[in-house]
PDB file of N, CA and C in Angstrom:
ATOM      1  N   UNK A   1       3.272  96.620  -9.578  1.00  0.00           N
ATOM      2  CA  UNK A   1       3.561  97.249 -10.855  1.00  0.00           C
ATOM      3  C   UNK A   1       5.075  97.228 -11.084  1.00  0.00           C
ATOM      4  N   UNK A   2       5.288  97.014 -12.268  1.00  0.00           N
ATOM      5  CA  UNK A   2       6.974  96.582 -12.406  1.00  0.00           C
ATOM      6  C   UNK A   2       7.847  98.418 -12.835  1.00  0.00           C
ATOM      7  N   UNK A   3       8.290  98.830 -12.243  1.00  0.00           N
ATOM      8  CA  UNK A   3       9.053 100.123 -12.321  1.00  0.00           C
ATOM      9  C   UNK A   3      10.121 100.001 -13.700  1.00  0.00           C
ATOM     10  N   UNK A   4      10.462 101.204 -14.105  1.00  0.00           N
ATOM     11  CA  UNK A   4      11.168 101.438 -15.621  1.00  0.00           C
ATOM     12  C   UNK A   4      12.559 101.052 -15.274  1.00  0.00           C
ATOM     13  N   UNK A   5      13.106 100.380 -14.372  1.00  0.00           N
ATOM     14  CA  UNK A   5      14.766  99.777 -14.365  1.00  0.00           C
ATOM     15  C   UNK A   5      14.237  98.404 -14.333  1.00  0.00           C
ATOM     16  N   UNK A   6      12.699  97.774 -14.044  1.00  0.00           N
ATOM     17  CA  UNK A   6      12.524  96.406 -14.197  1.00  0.00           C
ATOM     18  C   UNK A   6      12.518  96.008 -15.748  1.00  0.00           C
ATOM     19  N   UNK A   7      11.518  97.333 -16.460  1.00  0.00           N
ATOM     20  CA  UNK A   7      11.279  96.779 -17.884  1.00  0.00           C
ATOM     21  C   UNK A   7      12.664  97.209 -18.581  1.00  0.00           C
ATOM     22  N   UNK A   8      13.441  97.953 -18.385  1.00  0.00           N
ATOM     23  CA  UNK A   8      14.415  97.750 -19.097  1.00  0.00           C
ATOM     24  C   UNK A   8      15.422  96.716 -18.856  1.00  0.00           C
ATOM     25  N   UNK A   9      15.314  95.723 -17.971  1.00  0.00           N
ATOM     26  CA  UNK A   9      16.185  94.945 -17.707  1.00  0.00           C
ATOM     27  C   UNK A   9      15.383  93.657 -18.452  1.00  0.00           C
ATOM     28  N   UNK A  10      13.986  93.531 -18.396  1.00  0.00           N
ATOM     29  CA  UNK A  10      13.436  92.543 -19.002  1.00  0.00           C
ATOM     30  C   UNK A  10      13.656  92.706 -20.674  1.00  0.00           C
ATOM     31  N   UNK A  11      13.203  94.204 -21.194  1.00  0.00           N
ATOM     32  CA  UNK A  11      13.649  94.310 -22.611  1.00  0.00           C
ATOM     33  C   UNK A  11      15.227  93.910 -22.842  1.00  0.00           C
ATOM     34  N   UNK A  12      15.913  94.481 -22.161  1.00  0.00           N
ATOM     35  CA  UNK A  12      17.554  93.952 -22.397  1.00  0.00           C
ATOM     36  C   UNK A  12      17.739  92.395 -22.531  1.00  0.00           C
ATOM     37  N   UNK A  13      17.128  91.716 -21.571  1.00  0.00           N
ATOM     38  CA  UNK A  13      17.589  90.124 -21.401  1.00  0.00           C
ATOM     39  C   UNK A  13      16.677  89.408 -22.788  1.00  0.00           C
ATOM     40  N   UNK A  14      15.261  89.841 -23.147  1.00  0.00           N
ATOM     41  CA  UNK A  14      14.467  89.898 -24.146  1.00  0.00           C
ATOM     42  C   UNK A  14      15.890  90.272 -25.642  1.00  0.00           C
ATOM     43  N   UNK A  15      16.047  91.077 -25.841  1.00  0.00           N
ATOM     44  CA  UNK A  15      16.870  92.048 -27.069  1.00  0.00           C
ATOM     45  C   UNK A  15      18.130  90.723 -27.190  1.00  0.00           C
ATOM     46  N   UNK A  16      18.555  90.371 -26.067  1.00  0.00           N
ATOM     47  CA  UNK A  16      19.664  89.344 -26.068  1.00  0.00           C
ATOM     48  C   UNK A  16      19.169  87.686 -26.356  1.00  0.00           C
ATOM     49  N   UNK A  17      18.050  87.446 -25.948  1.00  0.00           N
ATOM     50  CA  UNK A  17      17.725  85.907 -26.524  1.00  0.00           C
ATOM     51  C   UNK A  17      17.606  86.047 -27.869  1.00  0.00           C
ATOM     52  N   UNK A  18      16.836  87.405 -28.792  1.00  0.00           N
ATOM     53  CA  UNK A  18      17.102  87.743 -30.130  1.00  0.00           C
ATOM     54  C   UNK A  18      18.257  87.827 -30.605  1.00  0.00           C
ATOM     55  N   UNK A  19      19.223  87.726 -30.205  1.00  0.00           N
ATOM     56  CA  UNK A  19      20.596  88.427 -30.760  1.00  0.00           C
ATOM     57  C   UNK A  19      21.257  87.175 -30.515  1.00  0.00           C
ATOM     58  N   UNK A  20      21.418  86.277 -29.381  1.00  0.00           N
ATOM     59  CA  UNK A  20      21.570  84.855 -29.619  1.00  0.00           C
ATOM     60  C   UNK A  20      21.211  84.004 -30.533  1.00  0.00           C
ATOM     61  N   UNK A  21      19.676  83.854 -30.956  1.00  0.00           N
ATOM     62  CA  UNK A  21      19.335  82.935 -32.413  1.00  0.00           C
ATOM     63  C   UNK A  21      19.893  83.665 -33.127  1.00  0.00           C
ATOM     64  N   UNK A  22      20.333  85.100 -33.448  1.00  0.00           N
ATOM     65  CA  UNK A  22      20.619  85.737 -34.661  1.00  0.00           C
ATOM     66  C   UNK A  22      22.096  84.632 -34.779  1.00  0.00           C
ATOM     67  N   UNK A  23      23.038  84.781 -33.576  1.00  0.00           N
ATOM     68  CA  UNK A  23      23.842  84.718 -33.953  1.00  0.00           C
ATOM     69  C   UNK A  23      23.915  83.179 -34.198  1.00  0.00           C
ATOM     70  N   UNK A  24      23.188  81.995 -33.535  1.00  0.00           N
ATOM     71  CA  UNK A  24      23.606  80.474 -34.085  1.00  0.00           C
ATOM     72  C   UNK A  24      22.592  80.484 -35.342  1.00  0.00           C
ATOM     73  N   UNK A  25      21.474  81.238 -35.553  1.00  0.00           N
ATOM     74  CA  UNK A  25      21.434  81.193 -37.270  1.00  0.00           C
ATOM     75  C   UNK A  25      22.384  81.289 -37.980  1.00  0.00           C
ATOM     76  N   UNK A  26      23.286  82.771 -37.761  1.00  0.00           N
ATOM     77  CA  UNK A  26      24.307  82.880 -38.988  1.00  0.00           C
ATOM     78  C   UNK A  26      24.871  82.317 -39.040  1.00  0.00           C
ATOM     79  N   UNK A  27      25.538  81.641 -37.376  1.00  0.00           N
ATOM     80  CA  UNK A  27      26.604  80.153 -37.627  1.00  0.00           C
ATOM     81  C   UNK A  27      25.838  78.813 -38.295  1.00  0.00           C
ATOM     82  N   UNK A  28      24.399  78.731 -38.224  1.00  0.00           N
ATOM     83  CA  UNK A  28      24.200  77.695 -38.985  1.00  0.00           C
ATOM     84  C   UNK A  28      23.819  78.050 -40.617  1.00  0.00           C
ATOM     85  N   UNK A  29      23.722  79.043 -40.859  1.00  0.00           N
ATOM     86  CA  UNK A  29      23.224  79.027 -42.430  1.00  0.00           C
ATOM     87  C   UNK A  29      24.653  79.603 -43.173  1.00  0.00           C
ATOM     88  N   UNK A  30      25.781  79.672 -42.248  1.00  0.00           N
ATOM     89  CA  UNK A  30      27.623  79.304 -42.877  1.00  0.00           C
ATOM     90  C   UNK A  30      27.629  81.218 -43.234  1.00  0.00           C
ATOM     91  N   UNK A  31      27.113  81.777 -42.591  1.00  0.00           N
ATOM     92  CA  UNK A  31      27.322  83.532 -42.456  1.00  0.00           C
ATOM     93  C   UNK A  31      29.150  83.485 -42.574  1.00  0.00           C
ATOM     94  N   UNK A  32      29.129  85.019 -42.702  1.00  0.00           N
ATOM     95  CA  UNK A  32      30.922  85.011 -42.113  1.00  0.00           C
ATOM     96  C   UNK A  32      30.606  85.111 -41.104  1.00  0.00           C
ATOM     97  N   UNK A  33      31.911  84.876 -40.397  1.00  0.00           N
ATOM     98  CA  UNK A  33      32.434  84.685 -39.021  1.00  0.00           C
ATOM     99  C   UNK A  33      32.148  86.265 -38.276  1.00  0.00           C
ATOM    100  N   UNK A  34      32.820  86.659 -38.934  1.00  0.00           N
ATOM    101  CA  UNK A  34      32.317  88.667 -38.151  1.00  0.00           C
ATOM    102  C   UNK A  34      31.087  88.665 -37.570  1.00  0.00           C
ATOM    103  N   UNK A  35      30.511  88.221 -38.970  1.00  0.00           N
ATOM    104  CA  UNK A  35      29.006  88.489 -38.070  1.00  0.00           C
ATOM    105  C   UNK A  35      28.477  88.008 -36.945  1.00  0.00           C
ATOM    106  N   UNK A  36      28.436  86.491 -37.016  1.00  0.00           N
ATOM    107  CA  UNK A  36      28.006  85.708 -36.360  1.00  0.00           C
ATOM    108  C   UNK A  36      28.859  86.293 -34.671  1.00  0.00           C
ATOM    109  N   UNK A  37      30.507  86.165 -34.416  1.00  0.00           N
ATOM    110  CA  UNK A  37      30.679  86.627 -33.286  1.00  0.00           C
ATOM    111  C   UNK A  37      29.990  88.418 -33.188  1.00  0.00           C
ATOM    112  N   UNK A  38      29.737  88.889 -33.786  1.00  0.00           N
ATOM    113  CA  UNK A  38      29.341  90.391 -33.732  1.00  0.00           C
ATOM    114  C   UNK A  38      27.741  90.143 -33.075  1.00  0.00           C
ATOM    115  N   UNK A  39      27.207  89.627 -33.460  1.00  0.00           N
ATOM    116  CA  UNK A  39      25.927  89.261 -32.920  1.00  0.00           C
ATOM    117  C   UNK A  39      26.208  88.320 -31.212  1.00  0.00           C
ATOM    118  N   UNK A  40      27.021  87.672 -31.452  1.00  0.00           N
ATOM    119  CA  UNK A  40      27.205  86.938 -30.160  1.00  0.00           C
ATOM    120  C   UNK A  40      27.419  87.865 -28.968  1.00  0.00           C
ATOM    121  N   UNK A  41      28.304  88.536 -29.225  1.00  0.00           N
ATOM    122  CA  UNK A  41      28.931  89.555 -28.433  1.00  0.00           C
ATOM    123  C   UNK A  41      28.500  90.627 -28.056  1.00  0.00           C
ATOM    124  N   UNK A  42      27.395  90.932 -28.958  1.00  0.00           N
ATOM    125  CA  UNK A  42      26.110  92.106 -28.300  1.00  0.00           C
ATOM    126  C   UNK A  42      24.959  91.099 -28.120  1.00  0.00           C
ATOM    127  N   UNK A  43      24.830  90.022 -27.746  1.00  0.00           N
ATOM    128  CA  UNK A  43      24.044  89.268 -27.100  1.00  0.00           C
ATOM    129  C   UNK A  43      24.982  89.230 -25.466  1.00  0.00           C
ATOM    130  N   UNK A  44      25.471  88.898 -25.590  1.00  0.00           N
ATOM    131  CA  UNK A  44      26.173  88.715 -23.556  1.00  0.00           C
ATOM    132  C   UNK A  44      26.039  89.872 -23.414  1.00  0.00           C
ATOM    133  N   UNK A  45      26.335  91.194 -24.547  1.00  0.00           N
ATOM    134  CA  UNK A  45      26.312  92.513 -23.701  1.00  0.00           C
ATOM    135  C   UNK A  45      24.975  92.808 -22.962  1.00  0.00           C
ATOM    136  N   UNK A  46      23.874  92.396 -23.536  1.00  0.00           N
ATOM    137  CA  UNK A  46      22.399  92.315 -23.619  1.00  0.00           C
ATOM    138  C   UNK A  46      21.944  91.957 -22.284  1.00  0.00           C
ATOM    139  N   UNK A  47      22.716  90.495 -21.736  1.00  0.00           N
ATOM    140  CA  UNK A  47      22.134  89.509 -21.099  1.00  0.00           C
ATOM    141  C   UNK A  47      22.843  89.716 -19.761  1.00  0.00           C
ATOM    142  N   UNK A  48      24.019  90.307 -20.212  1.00  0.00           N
ATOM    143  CA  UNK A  48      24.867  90.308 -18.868  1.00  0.00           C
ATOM    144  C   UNK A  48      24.976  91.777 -18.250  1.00  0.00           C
ATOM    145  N   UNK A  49      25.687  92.731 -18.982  1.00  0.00           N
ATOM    146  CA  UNK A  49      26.452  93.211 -18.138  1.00  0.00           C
ATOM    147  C   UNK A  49      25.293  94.491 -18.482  1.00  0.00           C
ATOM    148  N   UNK A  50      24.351  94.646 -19.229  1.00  0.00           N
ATOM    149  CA  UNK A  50      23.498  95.415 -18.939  1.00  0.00           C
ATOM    150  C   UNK A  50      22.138  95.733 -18.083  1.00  0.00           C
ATOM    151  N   UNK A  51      21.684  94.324 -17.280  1.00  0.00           N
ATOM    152  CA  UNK A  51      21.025  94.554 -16.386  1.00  0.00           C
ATOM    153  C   UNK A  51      21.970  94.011 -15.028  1.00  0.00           C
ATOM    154  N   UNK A  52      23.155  93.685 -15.223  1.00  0.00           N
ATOM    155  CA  UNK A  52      24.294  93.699 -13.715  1.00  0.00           C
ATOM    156  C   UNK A  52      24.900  95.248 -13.381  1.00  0.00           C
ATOM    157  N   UNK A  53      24.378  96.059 -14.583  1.00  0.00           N
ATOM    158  CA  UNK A  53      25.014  97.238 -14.573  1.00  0.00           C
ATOM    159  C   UNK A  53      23.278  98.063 -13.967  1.00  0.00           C
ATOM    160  N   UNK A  54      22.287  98.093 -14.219  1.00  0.00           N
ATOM    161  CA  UNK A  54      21.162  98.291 -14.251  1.00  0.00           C
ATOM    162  C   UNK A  54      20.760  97.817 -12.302  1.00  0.00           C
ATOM    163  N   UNK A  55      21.071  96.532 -12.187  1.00  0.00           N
ATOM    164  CA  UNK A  55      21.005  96.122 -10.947  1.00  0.00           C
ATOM    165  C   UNK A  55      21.891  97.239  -9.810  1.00  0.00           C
ATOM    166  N   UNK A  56      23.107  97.354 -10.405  1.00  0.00           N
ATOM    167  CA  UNK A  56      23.688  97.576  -9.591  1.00  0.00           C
ATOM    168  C   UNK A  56      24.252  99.129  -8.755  1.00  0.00           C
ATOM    169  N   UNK A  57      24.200  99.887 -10.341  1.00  0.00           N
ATOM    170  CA  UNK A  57      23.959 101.724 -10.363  1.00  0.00           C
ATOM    171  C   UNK A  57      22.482 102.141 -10.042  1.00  0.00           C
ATOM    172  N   UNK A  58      21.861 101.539 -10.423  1.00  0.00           N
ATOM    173  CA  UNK A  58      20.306 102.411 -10.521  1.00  0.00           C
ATOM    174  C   UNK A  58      19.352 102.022  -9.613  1.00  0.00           C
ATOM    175  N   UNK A  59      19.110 100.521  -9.311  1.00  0.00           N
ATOM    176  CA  UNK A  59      18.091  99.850  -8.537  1.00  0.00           C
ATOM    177  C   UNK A  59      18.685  99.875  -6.810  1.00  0.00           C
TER     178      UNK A  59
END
């Protein structure tokens, strides 16, 4: 059975592959720039440093 620091690390890395297409959509359909890095940048937060932070305090 997968414990509640597994599924939140799977929803996090999940929340961040969403937030990645968000962000090369907006770079491809010519968004402003804000956005597109604004989305990028809470995508790595997503992917990275919230289940390295999850791994590393809690599990």
């Amino acid at each position: 059975m997968l414990s509640p620091v597994m599924m939140m690390t799977i929803g996090s890395v999940f929340l961040g592959f969403f937030l990645f297409t968000g962000a090369f959509a907006s770079y491809s359909y010519k968004k402003p720039q804000a956005l597109t890095w604004t989305l990028f940048a809470f995508a790595v937060l997503f992917v990275t440093l919230i289940p390295v932070t999850l791994a590393l305090i809690i599990a």
